[in-house]
C-alpha atoms as a PDB file:
ATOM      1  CA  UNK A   1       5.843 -61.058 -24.698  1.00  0.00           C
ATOM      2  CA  UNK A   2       6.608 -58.407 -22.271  1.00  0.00           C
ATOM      3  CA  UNK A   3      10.176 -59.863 -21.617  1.00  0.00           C
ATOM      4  CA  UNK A   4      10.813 -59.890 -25.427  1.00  0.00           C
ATOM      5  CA  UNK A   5      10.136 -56.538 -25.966  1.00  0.00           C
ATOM      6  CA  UNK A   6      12.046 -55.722 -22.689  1.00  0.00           C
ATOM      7  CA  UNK A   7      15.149 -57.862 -24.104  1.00  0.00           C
ATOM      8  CA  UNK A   8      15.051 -56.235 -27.386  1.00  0.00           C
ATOM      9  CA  UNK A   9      15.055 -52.804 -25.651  1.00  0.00           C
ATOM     10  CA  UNK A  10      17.903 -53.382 -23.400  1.00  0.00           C
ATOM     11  CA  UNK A  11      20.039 -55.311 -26.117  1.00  0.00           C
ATOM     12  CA  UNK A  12      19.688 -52.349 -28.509  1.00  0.00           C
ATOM     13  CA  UNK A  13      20.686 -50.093 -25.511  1.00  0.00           C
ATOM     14  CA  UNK A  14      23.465 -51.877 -24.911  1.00  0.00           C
ATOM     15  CA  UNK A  15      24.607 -51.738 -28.583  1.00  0.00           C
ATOM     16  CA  UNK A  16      24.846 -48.344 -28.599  1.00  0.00           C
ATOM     17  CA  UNK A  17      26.416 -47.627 -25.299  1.00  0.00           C
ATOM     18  CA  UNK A  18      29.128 -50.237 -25.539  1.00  0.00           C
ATOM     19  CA  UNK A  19      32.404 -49.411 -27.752  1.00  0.00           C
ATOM     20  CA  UNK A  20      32.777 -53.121 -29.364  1.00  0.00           C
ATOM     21  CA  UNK A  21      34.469 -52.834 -32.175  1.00  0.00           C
ATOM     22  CA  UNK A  22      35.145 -56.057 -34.784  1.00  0.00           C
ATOM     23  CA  UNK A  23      36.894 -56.554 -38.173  1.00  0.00           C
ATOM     24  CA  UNK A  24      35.221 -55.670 -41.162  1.00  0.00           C
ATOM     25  CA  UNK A  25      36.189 -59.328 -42.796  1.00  0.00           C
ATOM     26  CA  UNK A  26      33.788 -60.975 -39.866  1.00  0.00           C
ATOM     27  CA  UNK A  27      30.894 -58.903 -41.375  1.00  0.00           C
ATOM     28  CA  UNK A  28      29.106 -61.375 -43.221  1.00  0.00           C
ATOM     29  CA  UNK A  29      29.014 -63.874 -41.013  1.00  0.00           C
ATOM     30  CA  UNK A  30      27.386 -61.562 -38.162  1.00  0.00           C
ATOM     31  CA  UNK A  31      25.051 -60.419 -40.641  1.00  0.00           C
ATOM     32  CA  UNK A  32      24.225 -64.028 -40.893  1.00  0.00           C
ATOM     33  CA  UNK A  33      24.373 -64.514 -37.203  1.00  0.00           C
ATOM     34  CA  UNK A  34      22.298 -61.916 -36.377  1.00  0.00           C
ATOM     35  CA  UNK A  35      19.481 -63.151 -39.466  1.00  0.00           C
ATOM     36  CA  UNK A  36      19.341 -66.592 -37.887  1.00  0.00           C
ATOM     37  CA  UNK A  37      18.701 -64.987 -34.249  1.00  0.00           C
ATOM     38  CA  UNK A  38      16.122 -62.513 -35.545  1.00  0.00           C
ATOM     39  CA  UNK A  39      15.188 -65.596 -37.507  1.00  0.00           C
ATOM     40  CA  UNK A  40      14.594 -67.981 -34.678  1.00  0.00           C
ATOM     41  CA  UNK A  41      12.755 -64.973 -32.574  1.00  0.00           C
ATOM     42  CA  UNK A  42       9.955 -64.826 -35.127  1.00  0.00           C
ATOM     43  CA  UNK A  43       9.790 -68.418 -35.233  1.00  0.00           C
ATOM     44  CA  UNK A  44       9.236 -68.854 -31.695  1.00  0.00           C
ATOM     45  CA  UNK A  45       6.289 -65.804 -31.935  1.00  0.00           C
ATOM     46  CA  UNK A  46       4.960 -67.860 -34.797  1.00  0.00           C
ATOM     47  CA  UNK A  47       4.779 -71.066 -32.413  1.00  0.00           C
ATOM     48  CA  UNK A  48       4.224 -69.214 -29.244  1.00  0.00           C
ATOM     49  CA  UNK A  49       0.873 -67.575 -30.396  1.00  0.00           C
ATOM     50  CA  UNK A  50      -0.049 -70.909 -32.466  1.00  0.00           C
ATOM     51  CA  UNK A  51       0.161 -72.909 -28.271  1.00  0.00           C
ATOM     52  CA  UNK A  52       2.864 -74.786 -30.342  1.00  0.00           C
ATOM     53  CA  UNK A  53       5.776 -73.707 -28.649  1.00  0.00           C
ATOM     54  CA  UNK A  54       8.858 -76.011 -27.994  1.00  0.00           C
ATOM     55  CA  UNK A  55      11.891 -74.948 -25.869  1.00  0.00           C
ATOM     56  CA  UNK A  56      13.902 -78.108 -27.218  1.00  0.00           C
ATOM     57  CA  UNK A  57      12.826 -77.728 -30.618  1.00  0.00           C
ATOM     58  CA  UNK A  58      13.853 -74.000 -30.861  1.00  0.00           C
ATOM     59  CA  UNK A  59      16.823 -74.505 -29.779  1.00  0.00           C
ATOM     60  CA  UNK A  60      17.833 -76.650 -32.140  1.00  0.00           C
ATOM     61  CA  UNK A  61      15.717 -74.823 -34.622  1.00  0.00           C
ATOM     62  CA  UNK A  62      18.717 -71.814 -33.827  1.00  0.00           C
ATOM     63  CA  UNK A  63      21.584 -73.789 -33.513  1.00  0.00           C
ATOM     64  CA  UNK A  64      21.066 -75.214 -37.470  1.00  0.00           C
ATOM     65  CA  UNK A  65      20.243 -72.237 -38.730  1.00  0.00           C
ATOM     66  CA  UNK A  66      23.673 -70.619 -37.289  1.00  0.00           C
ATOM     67  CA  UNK A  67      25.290 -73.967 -38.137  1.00  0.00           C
ATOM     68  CA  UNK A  68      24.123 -73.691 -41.466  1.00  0.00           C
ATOM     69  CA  UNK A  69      24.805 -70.075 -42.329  1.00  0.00           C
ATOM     70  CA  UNK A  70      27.882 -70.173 -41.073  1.00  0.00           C
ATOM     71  CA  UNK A  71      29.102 -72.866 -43.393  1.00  0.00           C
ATOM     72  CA  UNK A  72      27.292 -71.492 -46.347  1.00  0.00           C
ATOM     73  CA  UNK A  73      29.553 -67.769 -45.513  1.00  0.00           C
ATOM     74  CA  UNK A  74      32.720 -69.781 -44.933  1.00  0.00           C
ATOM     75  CA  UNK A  75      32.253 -71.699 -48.262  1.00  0.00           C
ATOM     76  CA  UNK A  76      31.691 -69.452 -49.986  1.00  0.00           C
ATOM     77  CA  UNK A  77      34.255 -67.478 -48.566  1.00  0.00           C
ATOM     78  CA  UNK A  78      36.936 -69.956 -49.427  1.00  0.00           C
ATOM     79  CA  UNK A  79      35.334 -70.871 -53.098  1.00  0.00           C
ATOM     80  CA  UNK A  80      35.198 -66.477 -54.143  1.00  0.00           C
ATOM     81  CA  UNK A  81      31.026 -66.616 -54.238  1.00  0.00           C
ATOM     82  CA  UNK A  82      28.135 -64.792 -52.632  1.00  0.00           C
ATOM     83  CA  UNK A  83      26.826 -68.193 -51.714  1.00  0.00           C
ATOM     84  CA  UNK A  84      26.237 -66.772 -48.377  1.00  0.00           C
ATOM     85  CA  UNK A  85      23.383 -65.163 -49.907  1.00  0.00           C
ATOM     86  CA  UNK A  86      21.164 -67.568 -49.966  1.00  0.00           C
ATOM     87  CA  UNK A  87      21.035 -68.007 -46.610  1.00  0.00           C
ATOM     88  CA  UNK A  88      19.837 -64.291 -46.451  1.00  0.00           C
ATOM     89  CA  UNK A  89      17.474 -64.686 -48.633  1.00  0.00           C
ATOM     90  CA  UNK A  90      15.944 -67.889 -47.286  1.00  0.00           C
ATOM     91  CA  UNK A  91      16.342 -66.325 -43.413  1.00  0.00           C
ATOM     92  CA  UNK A  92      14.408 -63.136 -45.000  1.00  0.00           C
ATOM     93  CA  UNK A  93      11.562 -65.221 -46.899  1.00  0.00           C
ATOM     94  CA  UNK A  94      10.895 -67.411 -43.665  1.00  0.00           C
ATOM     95  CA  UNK A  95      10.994 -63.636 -41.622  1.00  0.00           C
ATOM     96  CA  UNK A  96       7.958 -62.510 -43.745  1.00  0.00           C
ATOM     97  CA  UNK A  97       6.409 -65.403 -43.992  1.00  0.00           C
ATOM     98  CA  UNK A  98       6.287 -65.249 -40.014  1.00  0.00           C
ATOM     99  CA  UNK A  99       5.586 -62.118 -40.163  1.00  0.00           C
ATOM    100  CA  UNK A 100       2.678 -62.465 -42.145  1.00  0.00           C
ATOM    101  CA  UNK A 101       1.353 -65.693 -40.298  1.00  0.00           C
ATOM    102  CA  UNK A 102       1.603 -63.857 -37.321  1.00  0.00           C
ATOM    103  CA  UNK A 103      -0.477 -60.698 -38.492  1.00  0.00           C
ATOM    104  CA  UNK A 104      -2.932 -62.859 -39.672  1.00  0.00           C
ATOM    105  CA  UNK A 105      -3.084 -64.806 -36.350  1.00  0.00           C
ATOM    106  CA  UNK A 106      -3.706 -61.649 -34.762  1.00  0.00           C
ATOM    107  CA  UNK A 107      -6.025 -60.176 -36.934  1.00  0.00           C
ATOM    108  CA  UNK A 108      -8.375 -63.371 -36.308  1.00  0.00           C
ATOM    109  CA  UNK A 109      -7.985 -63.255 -32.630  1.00  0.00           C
ATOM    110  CA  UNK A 110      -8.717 -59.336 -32.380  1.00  0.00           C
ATOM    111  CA  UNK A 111     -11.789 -60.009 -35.223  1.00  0.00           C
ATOM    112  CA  UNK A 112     -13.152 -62.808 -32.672  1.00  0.00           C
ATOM    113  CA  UNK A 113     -13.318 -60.094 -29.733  1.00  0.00           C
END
């Protein structure tokens, strides 16, 4: 957990300090990008504090969720339609929902001590 937090830290660090600049037509799709990632972190949380926790199986977990995003921004890109917006709202619904699981998780093991 401590490596997380330390990751987090030093990637938002490095945002700030480095000068990368990208066009503004590429923002959707690292808005999706960066969904899926944040996506895939709480997911692996969710499993890590559940002992279910699957290197393999995130992976792949992270790969189709970019994979899928992706392709929902570029069709709808090409067809005129928000359809990328779905995938933001299902990457946001599954956030909470891990959010929530989580909380609840650690409510019962901080009630139990």
């Amino acid at each position: 957990m401590l490596y997380v937090i330390a990751g987090l830290i030093i990637g938002i660090i490095a945002g700030f300090k480095l000068n990368i600049g990208y066009n503004p037509a590429f923002g959707v799709y690292i808005s999706l990008v960066i969904l899926a990632i944040i996506n895939t972190i709480f997911n692996v949380l969710s499993d890590n504090i559940k002992k279910e926790i699957n290197i393999l199986k995130s992976g792949l977990l992270l790969i189709a969720d970019l994979i899928f995003a992706l392709l929902l921004g570029y069709i709808g890109e090409q067809l005129g339609l928000p359809i990328y917006l779905a995938a933001i709202f299902a990457f946001g619904n599954n956030i909470y929902s891990n959010i929530k699981s989580l909380m609840d998780l650690l409510i019962i093991k901080f009630d139990k001590e």
